[in-house]
C-alpha atoms as a PDB file:
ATOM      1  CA  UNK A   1      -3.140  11.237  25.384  1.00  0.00           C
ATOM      2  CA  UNK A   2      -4.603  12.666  22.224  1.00  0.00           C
ATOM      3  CA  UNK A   3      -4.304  11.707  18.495  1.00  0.00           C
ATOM      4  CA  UNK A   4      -1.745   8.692  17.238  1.00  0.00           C
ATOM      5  CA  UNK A   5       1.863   9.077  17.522  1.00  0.00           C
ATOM      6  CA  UNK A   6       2.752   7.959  14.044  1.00  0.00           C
ATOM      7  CA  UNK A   7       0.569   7.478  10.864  1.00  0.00           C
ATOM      8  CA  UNK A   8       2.251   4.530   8.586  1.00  0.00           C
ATOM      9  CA  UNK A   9       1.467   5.000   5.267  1.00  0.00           C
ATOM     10  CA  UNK A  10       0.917   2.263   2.714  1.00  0.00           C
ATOM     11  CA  UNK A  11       2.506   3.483  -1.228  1.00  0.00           C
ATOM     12  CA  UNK A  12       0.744   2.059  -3.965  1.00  0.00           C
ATOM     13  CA  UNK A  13      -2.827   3.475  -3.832  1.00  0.00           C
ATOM     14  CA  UNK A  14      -2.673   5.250  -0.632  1.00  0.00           C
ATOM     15  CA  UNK A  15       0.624   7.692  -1.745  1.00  0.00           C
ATOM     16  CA  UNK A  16       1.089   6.839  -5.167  1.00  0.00           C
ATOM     17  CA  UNK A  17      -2.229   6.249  -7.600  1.00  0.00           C
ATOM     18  CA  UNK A  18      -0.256   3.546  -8.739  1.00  0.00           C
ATOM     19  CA  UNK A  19      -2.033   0.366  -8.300  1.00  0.00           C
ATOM     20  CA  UNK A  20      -4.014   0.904 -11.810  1.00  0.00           C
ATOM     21  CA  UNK A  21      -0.723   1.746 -13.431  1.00  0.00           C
ATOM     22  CA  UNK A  22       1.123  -1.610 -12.001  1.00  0.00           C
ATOM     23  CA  UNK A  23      -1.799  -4.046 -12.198  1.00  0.00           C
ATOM     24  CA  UNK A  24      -2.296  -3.316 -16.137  1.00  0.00           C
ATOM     25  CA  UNK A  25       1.221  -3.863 -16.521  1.00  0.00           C
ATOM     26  CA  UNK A  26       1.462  -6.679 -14.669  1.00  0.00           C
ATOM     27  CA  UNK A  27      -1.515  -7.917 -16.882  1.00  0.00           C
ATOM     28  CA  UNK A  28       0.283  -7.086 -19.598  1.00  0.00           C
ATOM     29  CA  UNK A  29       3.599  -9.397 -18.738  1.00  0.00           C
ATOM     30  CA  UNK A  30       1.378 -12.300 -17.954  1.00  0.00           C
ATOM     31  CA  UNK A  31      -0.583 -12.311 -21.167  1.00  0.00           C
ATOM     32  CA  UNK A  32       2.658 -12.325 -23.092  1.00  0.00           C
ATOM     33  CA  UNK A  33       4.129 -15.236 -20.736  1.00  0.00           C
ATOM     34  CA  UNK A  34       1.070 -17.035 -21.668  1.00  0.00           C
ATOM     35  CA  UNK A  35      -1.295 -16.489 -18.728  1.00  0.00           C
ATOM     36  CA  UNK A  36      -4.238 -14.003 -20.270  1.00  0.00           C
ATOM     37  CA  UNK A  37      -4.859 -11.434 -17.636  1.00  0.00           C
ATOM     38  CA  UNK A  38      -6.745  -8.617 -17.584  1.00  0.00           C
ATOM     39  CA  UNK A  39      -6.072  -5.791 -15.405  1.00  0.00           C
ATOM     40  CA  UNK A  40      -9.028  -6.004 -12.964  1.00  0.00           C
ATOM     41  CA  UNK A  41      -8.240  -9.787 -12.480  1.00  0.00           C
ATOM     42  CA  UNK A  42      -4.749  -8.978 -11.324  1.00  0.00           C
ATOM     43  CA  UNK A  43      -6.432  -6.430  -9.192  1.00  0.00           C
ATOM     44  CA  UNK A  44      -7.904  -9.216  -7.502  1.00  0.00           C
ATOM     45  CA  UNK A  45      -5.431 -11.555  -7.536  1.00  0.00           C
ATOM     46  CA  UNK A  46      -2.426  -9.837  -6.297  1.00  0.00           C
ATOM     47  CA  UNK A  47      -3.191  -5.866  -4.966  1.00  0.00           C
ATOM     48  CA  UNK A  48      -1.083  -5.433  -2.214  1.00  0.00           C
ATOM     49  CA  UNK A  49       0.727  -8.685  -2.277  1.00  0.00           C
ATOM     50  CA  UNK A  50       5.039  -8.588  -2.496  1.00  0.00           C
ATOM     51  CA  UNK A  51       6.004 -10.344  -6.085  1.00  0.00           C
ATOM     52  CA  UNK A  52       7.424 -13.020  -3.946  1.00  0.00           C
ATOM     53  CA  UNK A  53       3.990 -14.028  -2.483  1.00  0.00           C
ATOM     54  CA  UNK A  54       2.238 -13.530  -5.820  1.00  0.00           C
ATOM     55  CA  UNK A  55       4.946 -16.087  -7.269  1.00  0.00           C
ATOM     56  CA  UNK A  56       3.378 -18.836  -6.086  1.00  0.00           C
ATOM     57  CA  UNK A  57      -0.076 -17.675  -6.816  1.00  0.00           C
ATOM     58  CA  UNK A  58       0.743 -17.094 -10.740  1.00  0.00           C
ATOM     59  CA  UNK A  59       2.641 -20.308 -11.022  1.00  0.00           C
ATOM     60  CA  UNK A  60      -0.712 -22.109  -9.839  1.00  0.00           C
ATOM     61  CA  UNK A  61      -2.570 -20.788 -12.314  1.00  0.00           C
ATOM     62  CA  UNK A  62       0.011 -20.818 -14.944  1.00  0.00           C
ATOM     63  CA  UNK A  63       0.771 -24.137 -14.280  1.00  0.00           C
ATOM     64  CA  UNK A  64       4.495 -24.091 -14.276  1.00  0.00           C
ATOM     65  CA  UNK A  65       7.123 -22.248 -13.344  1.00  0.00           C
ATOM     66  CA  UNK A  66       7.035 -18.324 -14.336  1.00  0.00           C
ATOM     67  CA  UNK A  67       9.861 -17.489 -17.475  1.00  0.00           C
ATOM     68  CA  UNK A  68      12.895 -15.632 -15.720  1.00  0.00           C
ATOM     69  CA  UNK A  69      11.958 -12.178 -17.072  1.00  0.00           C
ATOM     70  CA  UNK A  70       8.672 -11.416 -16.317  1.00  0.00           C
ATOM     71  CA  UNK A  71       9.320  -9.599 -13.126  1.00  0.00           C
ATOM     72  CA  UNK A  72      12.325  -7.701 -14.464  1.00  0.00           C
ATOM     73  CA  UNK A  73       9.690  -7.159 -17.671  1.00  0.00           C
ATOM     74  CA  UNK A  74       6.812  -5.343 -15.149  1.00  0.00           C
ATOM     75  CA  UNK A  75       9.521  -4.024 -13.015  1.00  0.00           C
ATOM     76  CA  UNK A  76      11.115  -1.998 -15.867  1.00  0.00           C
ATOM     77  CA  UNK A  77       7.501  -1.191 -17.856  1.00  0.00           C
ATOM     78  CA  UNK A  78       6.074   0.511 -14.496  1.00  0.00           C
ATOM     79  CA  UNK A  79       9.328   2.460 -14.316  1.00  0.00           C
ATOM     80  CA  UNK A  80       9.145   3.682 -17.679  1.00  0.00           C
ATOM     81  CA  UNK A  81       5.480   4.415 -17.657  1.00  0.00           C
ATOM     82  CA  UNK A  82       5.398   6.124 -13.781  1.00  0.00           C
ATOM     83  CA  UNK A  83       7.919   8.468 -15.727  1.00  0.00           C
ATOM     84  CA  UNK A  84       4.975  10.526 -17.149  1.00  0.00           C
ATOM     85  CA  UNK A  85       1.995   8.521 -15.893  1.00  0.00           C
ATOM     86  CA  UNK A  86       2.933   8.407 -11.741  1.00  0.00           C
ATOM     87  CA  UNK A  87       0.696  10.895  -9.660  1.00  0.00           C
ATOM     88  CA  UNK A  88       0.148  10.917  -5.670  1.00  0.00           C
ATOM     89  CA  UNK A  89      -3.495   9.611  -4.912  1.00  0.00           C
ATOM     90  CA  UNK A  90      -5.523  12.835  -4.687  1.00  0.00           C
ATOM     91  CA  UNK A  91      -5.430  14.633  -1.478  1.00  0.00           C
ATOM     92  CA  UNK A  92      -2.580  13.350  -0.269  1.00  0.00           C
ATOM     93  CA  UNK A  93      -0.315  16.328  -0.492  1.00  0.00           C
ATOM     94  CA  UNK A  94      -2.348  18.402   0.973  1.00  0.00           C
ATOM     95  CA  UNK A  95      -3.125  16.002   4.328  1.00  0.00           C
ATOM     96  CA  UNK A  96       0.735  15.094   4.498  1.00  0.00           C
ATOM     97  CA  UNK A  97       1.771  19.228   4.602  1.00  0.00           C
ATOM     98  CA  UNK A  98      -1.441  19.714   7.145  1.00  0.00           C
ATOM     99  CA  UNK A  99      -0.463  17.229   9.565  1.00  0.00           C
ATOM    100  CA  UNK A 100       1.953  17.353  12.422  1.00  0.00           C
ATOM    101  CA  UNK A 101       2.765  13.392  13.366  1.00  0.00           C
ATOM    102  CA  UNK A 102       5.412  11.652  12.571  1.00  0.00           C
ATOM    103  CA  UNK A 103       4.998   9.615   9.540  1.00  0.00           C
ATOM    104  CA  UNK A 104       6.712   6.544   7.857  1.00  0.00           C
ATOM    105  CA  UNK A 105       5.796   4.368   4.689  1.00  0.00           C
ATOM    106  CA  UNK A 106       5.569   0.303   5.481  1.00  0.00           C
ATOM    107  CA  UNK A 107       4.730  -1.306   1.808  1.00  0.00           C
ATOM    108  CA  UNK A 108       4.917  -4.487  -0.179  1.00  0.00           C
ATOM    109  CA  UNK A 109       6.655  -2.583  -2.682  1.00  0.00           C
ATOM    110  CA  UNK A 110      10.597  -2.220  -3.610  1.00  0.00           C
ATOM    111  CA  UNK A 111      12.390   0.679  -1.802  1.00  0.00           C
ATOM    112  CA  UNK A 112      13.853   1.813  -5.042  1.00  0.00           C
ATOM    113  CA  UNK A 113       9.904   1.974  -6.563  1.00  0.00           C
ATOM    114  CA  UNK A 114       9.031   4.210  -3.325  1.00  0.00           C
ATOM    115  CA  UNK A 115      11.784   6.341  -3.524  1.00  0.00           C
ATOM    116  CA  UNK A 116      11.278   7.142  -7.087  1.00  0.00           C
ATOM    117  CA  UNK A 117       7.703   8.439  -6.110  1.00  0.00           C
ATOM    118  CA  UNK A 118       8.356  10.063  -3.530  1.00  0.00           C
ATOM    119  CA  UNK A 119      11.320  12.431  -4.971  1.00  0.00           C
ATOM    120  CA  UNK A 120       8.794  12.777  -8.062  1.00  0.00           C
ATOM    121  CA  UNK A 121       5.927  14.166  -5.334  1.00  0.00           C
ATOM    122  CA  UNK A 122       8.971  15.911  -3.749  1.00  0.00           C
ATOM    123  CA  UNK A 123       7.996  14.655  -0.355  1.00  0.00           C
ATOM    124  CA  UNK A 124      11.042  12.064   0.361  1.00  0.00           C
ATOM    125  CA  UNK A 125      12.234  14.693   2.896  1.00  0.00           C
ATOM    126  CA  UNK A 126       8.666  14.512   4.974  1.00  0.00           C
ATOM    127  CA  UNK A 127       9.109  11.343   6.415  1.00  0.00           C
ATOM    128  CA  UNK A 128      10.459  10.048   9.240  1.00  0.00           C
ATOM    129  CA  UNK A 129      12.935   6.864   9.433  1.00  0.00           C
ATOM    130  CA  UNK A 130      13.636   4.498   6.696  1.00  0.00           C
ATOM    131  CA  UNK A 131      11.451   3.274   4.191  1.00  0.00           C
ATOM    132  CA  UNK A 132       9.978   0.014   5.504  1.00  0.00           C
ATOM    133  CA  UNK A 133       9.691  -3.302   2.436  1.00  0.00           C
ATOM    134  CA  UNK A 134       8.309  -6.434   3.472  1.00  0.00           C
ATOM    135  CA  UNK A 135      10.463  -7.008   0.247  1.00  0.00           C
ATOM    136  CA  UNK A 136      13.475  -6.433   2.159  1.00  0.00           C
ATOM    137  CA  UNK A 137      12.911  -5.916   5.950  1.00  0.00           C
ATOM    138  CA  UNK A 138      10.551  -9.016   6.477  1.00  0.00           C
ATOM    139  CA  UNK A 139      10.293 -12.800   6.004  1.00  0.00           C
ATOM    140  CA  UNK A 140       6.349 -12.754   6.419  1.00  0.00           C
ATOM    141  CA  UNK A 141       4.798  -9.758   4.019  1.00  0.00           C
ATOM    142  CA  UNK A 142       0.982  -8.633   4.466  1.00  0.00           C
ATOM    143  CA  UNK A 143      -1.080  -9.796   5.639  1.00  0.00           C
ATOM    144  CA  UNK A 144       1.056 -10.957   8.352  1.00  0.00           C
ATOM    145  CA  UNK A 145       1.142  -8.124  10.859  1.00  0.00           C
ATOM    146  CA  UNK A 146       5.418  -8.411  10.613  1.00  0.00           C
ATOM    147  CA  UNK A 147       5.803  -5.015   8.743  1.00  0.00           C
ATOM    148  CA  UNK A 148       3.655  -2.895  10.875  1.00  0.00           C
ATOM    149  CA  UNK A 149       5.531  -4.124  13.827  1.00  0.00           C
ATOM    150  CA  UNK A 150       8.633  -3.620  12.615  1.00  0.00           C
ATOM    151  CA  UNK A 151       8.385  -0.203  11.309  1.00  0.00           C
ATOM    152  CA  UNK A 152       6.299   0.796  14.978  1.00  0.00           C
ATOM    153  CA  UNK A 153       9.284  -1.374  17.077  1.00  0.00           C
ATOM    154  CA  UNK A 154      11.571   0.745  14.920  1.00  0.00           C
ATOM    155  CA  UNK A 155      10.274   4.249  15.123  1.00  0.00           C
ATOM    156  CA  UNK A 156       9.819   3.433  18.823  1.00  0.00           C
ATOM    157  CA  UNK A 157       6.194   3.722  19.023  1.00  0.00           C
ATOM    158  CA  UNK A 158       3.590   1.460  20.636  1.00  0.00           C
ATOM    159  CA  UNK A 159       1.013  -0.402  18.023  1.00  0.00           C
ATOM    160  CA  UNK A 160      -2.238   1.099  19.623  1.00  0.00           C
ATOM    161  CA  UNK A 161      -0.580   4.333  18.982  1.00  0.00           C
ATOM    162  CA  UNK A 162       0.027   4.376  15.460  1.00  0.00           C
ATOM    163  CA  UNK A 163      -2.781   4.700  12.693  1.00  0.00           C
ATOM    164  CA  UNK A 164      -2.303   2.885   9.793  1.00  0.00           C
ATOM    165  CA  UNK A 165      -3.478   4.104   6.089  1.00  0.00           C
ATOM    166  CA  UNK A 166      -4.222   0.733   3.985  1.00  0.00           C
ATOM    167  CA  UNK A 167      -6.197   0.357   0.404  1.00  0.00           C
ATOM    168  CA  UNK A 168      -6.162  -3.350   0.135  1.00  0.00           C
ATOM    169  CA  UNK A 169      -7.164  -6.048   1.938  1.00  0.00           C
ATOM    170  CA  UNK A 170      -3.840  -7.735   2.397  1.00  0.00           C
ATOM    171  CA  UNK A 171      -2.785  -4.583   4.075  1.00  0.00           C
ATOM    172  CA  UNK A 172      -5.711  -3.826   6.203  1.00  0.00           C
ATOM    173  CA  UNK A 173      -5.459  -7.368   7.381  1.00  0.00           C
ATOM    174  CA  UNK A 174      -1.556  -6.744   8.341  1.00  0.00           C
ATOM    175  CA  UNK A 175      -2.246  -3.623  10.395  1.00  0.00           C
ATOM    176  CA  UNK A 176      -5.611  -4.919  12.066  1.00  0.00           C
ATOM    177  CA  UNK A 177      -3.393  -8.075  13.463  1.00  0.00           C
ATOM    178  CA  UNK A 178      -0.701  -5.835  14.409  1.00  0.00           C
ATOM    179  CA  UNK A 179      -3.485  -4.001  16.721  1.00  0.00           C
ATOM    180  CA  UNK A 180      -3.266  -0.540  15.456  1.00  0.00           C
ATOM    181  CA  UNK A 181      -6.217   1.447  13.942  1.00  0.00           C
ATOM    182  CA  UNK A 182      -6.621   0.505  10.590  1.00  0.00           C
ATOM    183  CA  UNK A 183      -8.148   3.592   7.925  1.00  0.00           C
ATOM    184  CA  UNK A 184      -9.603   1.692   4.501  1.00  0.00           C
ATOM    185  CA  UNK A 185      -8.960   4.518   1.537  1.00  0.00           C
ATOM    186  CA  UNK A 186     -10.680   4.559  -1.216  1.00  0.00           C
ATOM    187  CA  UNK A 187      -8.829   7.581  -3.075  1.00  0.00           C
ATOM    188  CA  UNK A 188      -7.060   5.180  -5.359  1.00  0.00           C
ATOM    189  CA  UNK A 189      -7.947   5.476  -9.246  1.00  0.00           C
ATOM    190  CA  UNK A 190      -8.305   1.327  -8.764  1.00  0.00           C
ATOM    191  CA  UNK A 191     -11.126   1.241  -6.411  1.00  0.00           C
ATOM    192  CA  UNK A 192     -14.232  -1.152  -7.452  1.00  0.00           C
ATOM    193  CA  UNK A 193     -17.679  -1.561  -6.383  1.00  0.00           C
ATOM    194  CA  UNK A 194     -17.682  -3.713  -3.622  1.00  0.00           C
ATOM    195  CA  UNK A 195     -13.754  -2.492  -2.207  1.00  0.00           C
ATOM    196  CA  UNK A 196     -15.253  -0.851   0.650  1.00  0.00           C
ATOM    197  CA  UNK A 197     -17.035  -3.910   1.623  1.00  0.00           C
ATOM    198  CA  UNK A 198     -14.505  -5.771   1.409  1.00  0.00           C
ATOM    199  CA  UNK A 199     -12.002  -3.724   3.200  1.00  0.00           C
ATOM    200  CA  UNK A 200     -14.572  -3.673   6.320  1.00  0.00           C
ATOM    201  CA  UNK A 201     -14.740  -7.442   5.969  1.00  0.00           C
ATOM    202  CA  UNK A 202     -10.559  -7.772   6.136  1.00  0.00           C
ATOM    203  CA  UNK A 203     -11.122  -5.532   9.422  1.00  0.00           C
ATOM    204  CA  UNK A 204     -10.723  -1.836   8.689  1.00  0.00           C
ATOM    205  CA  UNK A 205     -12.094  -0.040  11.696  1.00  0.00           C
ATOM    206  CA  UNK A 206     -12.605   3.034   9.659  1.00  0.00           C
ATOM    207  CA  UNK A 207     -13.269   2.976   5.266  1.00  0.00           C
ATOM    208  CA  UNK A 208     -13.082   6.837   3.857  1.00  0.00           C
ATOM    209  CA  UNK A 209     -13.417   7.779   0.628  1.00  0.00           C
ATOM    210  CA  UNK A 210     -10.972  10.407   0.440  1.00  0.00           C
ATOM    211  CA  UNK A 211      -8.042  12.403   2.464  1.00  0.00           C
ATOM    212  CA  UNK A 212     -10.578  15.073   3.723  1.00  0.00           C
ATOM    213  CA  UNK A 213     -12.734  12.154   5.141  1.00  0.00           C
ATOM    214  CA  UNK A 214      -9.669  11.422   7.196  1.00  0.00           C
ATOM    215  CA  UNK A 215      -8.747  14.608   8.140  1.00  0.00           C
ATOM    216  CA  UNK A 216     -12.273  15.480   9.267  1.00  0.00           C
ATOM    217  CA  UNK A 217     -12.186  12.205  10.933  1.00  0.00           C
ATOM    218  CA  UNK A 218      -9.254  13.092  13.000  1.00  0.00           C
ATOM    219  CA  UNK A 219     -10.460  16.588  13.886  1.00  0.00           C
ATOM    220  CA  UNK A 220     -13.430  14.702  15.658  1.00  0.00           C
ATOM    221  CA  UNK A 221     -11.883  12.033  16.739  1.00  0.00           C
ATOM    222  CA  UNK A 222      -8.617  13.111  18.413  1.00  0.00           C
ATOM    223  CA  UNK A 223      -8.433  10.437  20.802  1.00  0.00           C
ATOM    224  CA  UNK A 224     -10.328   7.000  19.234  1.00  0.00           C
ATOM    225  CA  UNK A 225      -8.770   4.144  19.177  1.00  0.00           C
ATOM    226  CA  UNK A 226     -10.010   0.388  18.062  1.00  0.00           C
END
């Protein structure tokens, strides 16, 4: 058999350029709560992560518990602002109306934040199945390999057979474990020196810089798998 059965799609930096958007935010929120963050050292600390694993990680460095309203604080700021900031990563129109497999989305983020983007990239109709949120459909988010599974088990597709799109290292992680082929992108308008590095590192069998790397990768390589 050639080519994957089903590509699972990350959101935030792989569908939506959104990382950027939600980590200064996020910054933002923390700074006034009285942990000073700056945007690249959220990056680091908590791209790709659900809010309920990044909990734990804030309080440690905060010290204490986080004030009630920071998360309904980010939640509502990255609404407002994806209301004339949001745009799809670059490419990724064009690859999603070019390709032929059955897709599905398997993210950290809320389904209401997904939705949103997609009906504002007028692509909610392209995909197959549900919406799959480690915030909702999971106990163990990325980088446990509990998503990936679930949205493969419920699209009724074997692991090796699906190809997984990933920009963070959390993610990668999560799809590597799950044992499907794992694509690092580095389209997102958050990308660093060093991401592609470290993507490799989390196990990405594959780190493009772009949608037409991928699609030229698939043209020549129908059939690879890990």
């Amino acid at each position: 058999m050639n080519g994957y059965d089903l590509i699972i799609f990350d959101y935030d930096g792989v569908v939506a350029d959104s990382e950027l958007l939600n980590n200064r935010v996020l910054a933002e929120v923390l700074t006034e709560a009285g942990l000073p963050t700056t945007p690249d050292e959220s990056i680091a600390a908590y791209l790709g992560r659900r809010w309920l694993d990044c909990v734990p990680l804030i309080e440690g460095r905060l010290g204490g518990r986080i004030p009630v309203h920071v998360h309904s604080d980010w939640s509502r700021r990255c609404h407002e602002r994806a209301a004339t900031d949001l745009a799809p990563v670059p490419g990724f129109l064009d690859f999603l109306a070019s390709r032929t497999e059955r897709r599905c989305i398997a993210s950290s983020s809320p389904v209401a934040w997904i939705e949103m983007g997609l009906d504002r990239f007028g692509v909610a109709e392209t995909f197959d199945g549900p919406i799959f949120s480690a915030a909702v459909h999971v106990t163990r988010g990325k980088p446990h390999p509990d998503l990936f599974l679930h949205a493969a088990d419920a699209m009724g597709v074997e692991p090796a057979r699906a190809l997984v799109i990933e920009d963070t290292t959390t993610g990668v992680r999560a799809g590597a474990a799950a044992g499907m082929t794992v694509i690092g992108l580095l389209a997102g308008g958050h990308v660093r020196d060093g991401h592609a590095e470290q993507l490799t590192a989390a196990g990405a069998h594959h780190v493009l810089p772009d949608y037409a790397a991928i699609t030229a990768f698939l043209t020549t390589n129908p059939g690879e798998r890990r």
